[in-house]
Protein backbone atom coordinates (compact mmCIF):
# COMPACT_ATOMS: atom_id res chain seq x y z
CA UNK A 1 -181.53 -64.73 52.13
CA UNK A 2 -179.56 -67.08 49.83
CA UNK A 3 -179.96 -70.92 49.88
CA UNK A 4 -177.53 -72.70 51.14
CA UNK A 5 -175.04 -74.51 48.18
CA UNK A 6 -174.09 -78.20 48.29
CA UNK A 7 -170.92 -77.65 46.43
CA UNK A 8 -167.87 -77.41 48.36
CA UNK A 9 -165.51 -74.75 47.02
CA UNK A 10 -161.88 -75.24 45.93
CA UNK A 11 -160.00 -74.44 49.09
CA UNK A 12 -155.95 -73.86 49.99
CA UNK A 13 -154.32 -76.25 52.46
CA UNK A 14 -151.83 -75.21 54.52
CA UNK A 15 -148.95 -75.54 51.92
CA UNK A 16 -150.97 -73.22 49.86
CA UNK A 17 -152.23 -70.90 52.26
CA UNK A 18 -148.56 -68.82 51.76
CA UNK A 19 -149.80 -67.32 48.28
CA UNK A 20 -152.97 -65.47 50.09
CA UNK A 21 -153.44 -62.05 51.02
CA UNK A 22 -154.25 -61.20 54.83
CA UNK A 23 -155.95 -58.40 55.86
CA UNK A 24 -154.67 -59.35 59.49
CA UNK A 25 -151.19 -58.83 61.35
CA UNK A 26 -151.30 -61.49 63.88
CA UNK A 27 -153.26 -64.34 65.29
CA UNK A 28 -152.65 -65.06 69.34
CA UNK A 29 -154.46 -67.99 71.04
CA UNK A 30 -155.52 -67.41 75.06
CA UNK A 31 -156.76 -70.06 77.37
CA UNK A 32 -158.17 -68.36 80.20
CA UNK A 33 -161.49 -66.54 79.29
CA UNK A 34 -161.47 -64.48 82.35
CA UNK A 35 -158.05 -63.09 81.42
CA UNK A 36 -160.16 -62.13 78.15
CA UNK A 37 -163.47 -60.37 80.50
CA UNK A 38 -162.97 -56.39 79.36
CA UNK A 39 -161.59 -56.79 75.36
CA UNK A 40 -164.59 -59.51 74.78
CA UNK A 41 -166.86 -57.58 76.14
CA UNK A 42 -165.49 -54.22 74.25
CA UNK A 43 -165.38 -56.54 71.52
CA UNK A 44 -168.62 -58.12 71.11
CA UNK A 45 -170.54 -54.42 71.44
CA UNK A 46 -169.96 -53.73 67.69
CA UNK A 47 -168.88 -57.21 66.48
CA UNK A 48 -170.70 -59.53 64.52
CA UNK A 49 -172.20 -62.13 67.85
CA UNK A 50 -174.85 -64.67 68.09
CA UNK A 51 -176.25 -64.64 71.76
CA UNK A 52 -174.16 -68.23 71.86
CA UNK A 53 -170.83 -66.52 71.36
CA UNK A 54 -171.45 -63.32 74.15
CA UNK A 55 -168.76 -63.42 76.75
CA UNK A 56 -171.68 -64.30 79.43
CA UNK A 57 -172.76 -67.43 77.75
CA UNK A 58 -169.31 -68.90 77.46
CA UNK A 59 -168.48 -68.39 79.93
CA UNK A 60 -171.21 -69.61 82.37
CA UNK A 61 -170.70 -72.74 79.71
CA UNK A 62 -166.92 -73.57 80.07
CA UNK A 63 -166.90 -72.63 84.36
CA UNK A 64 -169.80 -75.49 84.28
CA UNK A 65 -170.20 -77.96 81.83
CA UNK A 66 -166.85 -77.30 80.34
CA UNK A 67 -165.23 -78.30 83.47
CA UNK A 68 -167.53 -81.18 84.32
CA UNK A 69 -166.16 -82.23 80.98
CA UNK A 70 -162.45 -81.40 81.48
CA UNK A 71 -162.57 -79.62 78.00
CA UNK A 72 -160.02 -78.09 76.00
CA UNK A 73 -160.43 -74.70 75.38
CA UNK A 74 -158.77 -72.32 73.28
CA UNK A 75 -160.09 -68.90 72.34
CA UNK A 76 -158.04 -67.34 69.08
CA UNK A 77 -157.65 -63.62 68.66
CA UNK A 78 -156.82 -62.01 65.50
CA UNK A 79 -155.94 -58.75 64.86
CA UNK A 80 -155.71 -56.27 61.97
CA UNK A 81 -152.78 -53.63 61.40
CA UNK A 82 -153.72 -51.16 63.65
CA UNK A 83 -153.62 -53.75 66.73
CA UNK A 84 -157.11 -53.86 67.31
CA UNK A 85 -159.55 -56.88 67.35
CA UNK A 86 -161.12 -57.98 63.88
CA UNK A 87 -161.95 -61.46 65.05
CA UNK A 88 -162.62 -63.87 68.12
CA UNK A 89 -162.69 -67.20 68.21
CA UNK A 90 -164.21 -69.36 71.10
CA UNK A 91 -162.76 -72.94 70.48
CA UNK A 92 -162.73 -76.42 72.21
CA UNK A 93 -160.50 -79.01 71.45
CA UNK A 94 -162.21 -82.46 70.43
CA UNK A 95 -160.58 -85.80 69.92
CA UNK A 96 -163.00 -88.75 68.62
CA UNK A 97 -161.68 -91.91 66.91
CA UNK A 98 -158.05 -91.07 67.10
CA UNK A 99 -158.88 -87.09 65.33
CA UNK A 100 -157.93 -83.83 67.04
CA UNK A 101 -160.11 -81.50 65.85
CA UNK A 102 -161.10 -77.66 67.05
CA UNK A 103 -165.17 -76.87 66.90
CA UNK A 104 -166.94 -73.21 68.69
CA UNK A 105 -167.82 -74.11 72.09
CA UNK A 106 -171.37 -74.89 72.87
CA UNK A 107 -171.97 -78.19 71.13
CA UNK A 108 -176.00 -78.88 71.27
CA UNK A 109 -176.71 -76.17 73.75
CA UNK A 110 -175.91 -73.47 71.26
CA UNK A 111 -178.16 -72.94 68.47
CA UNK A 112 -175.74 -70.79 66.12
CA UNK A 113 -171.66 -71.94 65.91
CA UNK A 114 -170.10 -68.97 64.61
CA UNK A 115 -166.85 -66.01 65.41
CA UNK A 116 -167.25 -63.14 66.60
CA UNK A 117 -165.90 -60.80 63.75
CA UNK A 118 -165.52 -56.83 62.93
CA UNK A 119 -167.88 -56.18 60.68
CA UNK A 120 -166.06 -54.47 58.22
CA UNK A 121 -163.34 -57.29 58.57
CA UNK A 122 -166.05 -59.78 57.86
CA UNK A 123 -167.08 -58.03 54.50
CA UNK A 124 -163.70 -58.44 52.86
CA UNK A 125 -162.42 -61.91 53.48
CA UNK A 126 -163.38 -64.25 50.98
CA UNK A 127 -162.48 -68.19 51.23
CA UNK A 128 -158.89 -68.40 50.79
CA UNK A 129 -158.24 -65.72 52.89
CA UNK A 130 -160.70 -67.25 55.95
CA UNK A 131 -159.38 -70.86 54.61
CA UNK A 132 -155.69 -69.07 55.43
CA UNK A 133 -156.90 -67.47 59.22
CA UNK A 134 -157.68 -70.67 60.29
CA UNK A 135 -154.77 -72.56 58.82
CA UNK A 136 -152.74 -69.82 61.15
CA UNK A 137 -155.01 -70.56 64.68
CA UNK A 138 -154.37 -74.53 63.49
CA UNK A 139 -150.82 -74.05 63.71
CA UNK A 140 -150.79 -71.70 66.67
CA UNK A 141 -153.08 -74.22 68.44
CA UNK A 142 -150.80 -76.99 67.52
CA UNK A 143 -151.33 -80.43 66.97
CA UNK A 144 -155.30 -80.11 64.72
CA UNK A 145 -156.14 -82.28 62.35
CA UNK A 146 -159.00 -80.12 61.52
CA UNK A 147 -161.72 -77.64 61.74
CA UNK A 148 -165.17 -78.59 62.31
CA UNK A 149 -167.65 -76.15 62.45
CA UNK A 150 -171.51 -77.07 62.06
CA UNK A 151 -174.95 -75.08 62.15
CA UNK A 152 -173.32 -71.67 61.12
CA UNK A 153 -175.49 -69.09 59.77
CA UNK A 154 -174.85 -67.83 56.10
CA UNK A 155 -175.50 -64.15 57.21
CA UNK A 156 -175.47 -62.62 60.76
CA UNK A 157 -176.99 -59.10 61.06
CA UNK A 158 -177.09 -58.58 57.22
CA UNK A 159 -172.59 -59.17 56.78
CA UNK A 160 -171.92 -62.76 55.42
CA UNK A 161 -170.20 -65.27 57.78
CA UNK A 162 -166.83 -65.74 56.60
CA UNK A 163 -166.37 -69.54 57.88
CA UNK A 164 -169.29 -70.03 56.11
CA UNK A 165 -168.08 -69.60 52.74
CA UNK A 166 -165.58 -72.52 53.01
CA UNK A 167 -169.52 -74.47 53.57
CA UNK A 168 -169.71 -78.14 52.68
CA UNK A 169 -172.89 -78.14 52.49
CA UNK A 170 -176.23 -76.78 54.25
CA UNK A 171 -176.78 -78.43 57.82
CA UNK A 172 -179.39 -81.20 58.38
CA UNK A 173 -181.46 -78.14 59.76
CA UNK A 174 -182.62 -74.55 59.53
CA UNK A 175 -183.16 -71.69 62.65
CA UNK A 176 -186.95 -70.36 62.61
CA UNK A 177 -187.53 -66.72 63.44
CA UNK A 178 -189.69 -63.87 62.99
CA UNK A 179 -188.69 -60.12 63.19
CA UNK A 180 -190.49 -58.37 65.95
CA UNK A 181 -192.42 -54.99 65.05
CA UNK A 182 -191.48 -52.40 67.98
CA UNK A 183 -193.99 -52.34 70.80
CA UNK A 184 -196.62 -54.38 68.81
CA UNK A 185 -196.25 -58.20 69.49
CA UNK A 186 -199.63 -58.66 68.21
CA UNK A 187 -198.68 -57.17 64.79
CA UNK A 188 -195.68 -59.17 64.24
CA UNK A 189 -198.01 -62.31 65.14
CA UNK A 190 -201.10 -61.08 62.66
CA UNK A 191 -197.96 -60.75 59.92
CA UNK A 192 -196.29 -64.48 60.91
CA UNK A 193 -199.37 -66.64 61.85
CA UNK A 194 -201.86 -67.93 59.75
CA UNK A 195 -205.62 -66.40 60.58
CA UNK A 196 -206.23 -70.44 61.32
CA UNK A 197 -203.34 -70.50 63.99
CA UNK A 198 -204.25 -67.30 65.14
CA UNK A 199 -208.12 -68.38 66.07
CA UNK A 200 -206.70 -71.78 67.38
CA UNK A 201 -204.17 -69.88 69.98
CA UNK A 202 -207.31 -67.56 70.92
CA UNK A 203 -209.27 -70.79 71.51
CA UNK A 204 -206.94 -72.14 73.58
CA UNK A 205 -205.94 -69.12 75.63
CA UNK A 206 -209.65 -68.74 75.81
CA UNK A 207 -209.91 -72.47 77.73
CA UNK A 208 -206.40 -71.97 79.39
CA UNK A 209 -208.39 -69.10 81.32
CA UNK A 210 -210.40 -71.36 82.66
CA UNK A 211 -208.48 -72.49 84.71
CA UNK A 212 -207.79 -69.48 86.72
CA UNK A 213 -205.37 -66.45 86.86
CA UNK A 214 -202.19 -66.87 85.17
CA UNK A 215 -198.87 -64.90 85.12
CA UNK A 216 -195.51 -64.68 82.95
CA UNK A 217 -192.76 -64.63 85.38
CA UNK A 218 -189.42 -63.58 84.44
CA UNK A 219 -186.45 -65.07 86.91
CA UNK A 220 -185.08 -61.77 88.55
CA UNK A 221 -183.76 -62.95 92.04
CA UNK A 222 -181.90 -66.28 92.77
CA UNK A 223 -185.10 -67.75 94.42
CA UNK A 224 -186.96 -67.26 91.15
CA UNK A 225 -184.05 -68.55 89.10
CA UNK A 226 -183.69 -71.51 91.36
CA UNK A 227 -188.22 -72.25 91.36
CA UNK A 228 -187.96 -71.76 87.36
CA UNK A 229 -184.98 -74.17 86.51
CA UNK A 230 -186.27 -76.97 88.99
CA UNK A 231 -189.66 -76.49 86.80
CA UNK A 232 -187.93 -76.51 83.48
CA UNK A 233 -185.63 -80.14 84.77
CA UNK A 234 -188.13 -81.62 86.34
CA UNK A 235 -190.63 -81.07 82.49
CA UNK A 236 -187.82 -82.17 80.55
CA UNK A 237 -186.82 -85.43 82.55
CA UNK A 238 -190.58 -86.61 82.45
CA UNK A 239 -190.55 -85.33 78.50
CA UNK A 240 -187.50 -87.56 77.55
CA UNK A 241 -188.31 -90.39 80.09
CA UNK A 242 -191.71 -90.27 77.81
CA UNK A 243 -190.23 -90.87 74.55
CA UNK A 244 -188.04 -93.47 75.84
CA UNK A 245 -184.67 -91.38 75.33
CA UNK A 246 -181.59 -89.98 77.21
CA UNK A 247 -182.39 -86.61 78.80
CA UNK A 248 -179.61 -84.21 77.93
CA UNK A 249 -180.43 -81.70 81.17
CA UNK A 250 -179.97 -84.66 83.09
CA UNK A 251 -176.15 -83.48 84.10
CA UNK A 252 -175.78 -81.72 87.64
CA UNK A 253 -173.53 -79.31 85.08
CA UNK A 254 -176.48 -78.73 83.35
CA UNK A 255 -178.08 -76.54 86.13
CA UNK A 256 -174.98 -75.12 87.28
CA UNK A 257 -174.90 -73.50 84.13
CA UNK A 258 -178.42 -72.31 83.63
CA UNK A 259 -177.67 -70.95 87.25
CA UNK A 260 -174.58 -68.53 86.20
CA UNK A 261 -175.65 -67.88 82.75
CA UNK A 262 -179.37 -66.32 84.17
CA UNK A 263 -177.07 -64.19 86.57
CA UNK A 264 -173.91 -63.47 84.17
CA UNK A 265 -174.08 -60.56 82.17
CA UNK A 266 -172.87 -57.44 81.07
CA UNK A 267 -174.61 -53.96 81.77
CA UNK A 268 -177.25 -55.90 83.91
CA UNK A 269 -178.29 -58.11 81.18
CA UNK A 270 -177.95 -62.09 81.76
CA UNK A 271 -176.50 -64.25 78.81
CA UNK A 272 -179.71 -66.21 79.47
CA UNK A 273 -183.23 -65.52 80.19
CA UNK A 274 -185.99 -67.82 82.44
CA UNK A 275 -189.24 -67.57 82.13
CA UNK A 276 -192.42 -69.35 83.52
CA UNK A 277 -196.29 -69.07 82.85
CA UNK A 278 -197.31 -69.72 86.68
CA UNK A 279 -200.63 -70.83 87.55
CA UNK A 280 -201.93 -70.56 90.72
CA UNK A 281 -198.15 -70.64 91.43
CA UNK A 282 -197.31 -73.50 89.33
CA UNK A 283 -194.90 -73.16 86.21
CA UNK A 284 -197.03 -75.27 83.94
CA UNK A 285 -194.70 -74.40 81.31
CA UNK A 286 -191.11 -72.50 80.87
CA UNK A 287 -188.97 -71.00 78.61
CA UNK A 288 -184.97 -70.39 78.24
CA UNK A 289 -183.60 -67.91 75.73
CA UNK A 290 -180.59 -66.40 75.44
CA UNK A 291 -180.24 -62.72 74.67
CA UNK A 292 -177.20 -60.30 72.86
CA UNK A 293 -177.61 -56.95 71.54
CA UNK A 294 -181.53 -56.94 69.72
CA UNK A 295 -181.81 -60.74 69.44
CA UNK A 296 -183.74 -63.15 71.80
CA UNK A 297 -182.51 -66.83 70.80
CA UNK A 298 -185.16 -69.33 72.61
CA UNK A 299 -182.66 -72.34 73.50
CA UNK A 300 -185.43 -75.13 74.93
CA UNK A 301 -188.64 -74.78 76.10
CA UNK A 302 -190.36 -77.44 78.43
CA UNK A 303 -194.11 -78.02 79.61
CA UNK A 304 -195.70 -80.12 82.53
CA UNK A 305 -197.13 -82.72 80.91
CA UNK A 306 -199.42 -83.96 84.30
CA UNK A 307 -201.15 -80.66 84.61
CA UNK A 308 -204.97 -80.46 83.22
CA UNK A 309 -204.13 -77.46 81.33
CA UNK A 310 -202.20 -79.94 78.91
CA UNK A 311 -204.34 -79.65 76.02
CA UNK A 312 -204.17 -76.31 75.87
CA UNK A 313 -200.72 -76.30 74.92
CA UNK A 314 -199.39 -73.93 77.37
CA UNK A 315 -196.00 -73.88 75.91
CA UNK A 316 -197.18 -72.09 73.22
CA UNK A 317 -199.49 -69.59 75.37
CA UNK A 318 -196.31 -68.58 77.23
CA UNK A 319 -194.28 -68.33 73.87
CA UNK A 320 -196.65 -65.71 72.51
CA UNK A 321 -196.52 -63.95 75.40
CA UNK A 322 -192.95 -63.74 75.55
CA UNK A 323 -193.03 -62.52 71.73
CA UNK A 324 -195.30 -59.80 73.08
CA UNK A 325 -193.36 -58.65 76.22
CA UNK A 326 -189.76 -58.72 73.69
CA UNK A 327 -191.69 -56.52 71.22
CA UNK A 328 -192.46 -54.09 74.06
CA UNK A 329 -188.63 -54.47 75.19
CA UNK A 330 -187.36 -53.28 71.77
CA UNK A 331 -185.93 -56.91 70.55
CA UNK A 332 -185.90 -56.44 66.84
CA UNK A 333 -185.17 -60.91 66.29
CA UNK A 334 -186.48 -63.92 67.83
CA UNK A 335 -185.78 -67.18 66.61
CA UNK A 336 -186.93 -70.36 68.19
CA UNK A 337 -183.32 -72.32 67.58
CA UNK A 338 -182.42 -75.27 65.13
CA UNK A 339 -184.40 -78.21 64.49
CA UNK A 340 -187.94 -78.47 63.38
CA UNK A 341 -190.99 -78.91 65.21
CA UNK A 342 -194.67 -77.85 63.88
CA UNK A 343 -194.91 -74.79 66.69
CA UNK A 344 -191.88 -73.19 65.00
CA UNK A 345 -193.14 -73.06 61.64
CA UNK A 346 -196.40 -71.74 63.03
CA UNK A 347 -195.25 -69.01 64.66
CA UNK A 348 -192.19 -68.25 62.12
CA UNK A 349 -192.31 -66.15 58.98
CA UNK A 350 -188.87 -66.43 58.34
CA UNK A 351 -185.44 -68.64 58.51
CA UNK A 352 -181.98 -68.42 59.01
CA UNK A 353 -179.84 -70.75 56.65
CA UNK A 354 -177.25 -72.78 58.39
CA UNK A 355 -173.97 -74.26 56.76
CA UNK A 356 -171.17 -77.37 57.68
CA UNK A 357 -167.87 -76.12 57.11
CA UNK A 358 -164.60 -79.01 57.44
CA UNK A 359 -161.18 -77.45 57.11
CA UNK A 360 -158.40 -80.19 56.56
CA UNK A 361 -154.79 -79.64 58.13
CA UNK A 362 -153.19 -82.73 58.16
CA UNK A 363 -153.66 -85.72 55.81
CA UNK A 364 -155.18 -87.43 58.74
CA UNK A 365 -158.04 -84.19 58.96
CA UNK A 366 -159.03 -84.73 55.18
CA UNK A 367 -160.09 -88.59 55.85
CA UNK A 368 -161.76 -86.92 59.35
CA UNK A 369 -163.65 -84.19 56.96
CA UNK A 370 -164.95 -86.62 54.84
CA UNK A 371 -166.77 -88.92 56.89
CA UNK A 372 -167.67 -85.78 58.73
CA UNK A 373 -169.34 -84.12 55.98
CA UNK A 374 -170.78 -87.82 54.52
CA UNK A 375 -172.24 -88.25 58.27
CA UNK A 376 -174.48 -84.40 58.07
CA UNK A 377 -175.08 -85.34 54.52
CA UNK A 378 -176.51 -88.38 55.59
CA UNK A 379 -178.39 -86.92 58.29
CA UNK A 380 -180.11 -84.04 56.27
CA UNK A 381 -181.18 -86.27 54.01
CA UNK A 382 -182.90 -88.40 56.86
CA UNK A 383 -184.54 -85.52 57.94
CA UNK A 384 -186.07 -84.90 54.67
CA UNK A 385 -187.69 -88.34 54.77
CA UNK A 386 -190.75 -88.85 57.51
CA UNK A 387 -189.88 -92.47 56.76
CA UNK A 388 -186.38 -92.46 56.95
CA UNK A 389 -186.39 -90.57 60.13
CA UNK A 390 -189.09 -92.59 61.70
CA UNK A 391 -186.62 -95.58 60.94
CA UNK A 392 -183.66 -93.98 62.05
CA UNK A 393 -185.72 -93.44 65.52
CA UNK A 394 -186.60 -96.91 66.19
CA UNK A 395 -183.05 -98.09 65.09
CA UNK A 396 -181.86 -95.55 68.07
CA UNK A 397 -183.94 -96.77 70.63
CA UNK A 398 -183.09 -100.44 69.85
CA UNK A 399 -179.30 -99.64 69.72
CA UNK A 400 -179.67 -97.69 73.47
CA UNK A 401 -182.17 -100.46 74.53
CA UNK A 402 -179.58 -103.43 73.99
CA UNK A 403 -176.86 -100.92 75.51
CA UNK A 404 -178.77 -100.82 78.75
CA UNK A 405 -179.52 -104.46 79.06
CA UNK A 406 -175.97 -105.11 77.90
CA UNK A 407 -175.34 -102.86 81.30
């Protein structure tokens, strides 16, 4: 897979975007995703979709925390000569220090910010032509300054992302994953671990058992669903209450939306998976993932940090296990998200690059691009830098420590 650039590419503005070809007849922007149920659906069977994007995940996100939020939502449609659907987006409406700019729905919760394309459609736009698309949804939207569009992948499903060619520069982050082997979860861990992680995780499973009979339980009926998410809020609050910052499940949305997302689905599937390891009926630690097509996209993962089986890191226990059971299922992908942490590169053989992309419309969107793409600059480079990042840590707890006893 090719690196990520830092070079931003010469791109038309929307006095230029007149002298471009289009491979597209018409752009139409819809409001009300329900409206949208059977041609997203349709759609998103052969289109280019990260599990973020599926009509089920939306959805459950914008009836939930997109209304807690009063959001602005706008999904664009764009269609080639024939009529039919060559591209999708899911947008929301953002304004922030006096900008109006359009980003994918999902914010944080969603791993991968990308369209929803044809796949042939995909293939042939290059960056004046997606540079011209978007000037067109701007103007039908009415009223952007810009588009900002962060952690996209450089390639979905072996097509290149067309927003992603109008990159900035690569995000502060990458996506781990490993490709699953068919019915072998074992083999595609002997081919991504280590033989030193592998003995460690039999070590550990070895004292785990110890402790008595344990069980991967998948949320099937609302009673499981409802056991499973009070587990997984109840980790994370103690988790984040731990390292002295704010808990971003905290929001009564939050639940509401891991609710309908782990019953929403097409053909009997849920946008979102729950799982549990359960010990003598405990979840001592869970997993969320959400699932389109042959990909399983873990989304957060939580563990009870009071329970004596602690130090046997049963987050990681139930996240082999769950590699095993998707192998069995037939998932070809799973990727453990954004962001790095040490149990993602142990378990990962592989990445996915992820791009920034800031489209300008107005004079007022360039200044908005540029501190936008200085700020993910900034904070990749942080990232880079254990010492810089440590900083940057202590500086945010001191900034929300005098905000609470400025409360």
């Amino acid at each position: 897979m090719p690196a990520a650039t830092a070079s931003t590419p010469a791109m038309p503005d929307a006095t230029a975007a007149g002298a471009v070809s289009r491979p597209w007849t018409s752009v139409a922007i819809e409001t009300d995703i329900a409206a949208l149920a059977e041609r997203w659906r349709a759609f998103e069977a052969t289109a280019l979709v990260t599990p973020y994007q599926s009509h089920g995940w939306i959805k459950s996100f914008v009836e939930t925390i997109g209304a807690a939020h009063g959001m602005a939502l706008r999904y664009a449609l764009v269609r080639g000569p024939d009529g039919e659907l060559c591209a999708l987006l899911p947008l929301v409406i953002t304004r922030r220090s006096g900008f109006r700019f359009a980003e994918f729905i999902g914010g944080k919760h969603a791993n991968y910010h990308m369209g929803l394309y044809a796949p042939d459609f995909a293939a042939q736009l290059d960056a004046a032509q997606i540079a011209r698309m978007l000037t067109e949804i701007g103007h039908a939207i009415g009223g952007l300054d810009a588009f900002a569009f962060v952690n996209q992948p450089v390639i979905w499903q072996g097509v290149a992302n067309p927003a992603a060619r109008l990159a900035a520069g690569p995000s502060p982050s990458r996506a781990y994953k490993l490709a699953l082997i068919a019915g072998d979860g074992d083999a595609a861990l002997r081919r991504s671990m280590s033989s030193h992680a592998r003995k460690k995780l039999k070590n550990k499973h070895s004292r785990f058992k110890d402790f008595g009979p344990s069980v991967l339980t998948r949320a099937t009926t609302p009673g499981e669903t409802a056991r499973i998410i009070d587990a997984f809020l109840a980790q994370k609050a103690e988790r984040f209450r731990a390292m002295g910052v704010p808990d971003p499940f905290a929001e009564p949305a939050m639940r509401a939306f891991l609710e309908q997302a782990a019953m929403e689905g097409s053909s009997g599937r849920p946008a979102i998976e729950l799982y549990a390891l359960d010990l003598g009926g405990r979840a001592v630690a869970t997993y969320v993932g959400a699932i389109q097509g042959e990909r399983f996209s873990g989304m957060a993962t939580s563990f009870d940090m009071a329970s004596e089986t602690v130090k046997t890191s049963p987050g990681e226990l139930l996240l082999a296990e769950l590699i095993r059971l998707k192998a069995r299922e037939g998932i070809a992908v799973f990727d453990l998200g954004v962001g790095e942490a040490r149990y993602k590169t142990t378990f990962c053989d592989d990445h996915d690059d992820l791009v920034d992309s800031f489209l300008p419309l107005t004079l007022k969107g360039r200044v908005f691009a540029r501190i936008a793409r200085t700020k993910r600059e900034l904070k990749r480079q942080i990232k880079r830098s254990p010492a810089a990042l440590k900083l940057a840590h202590r500086a945010s707890g001191w900034l929300r420590g005098k905000r609470s006893e400025e409360e």
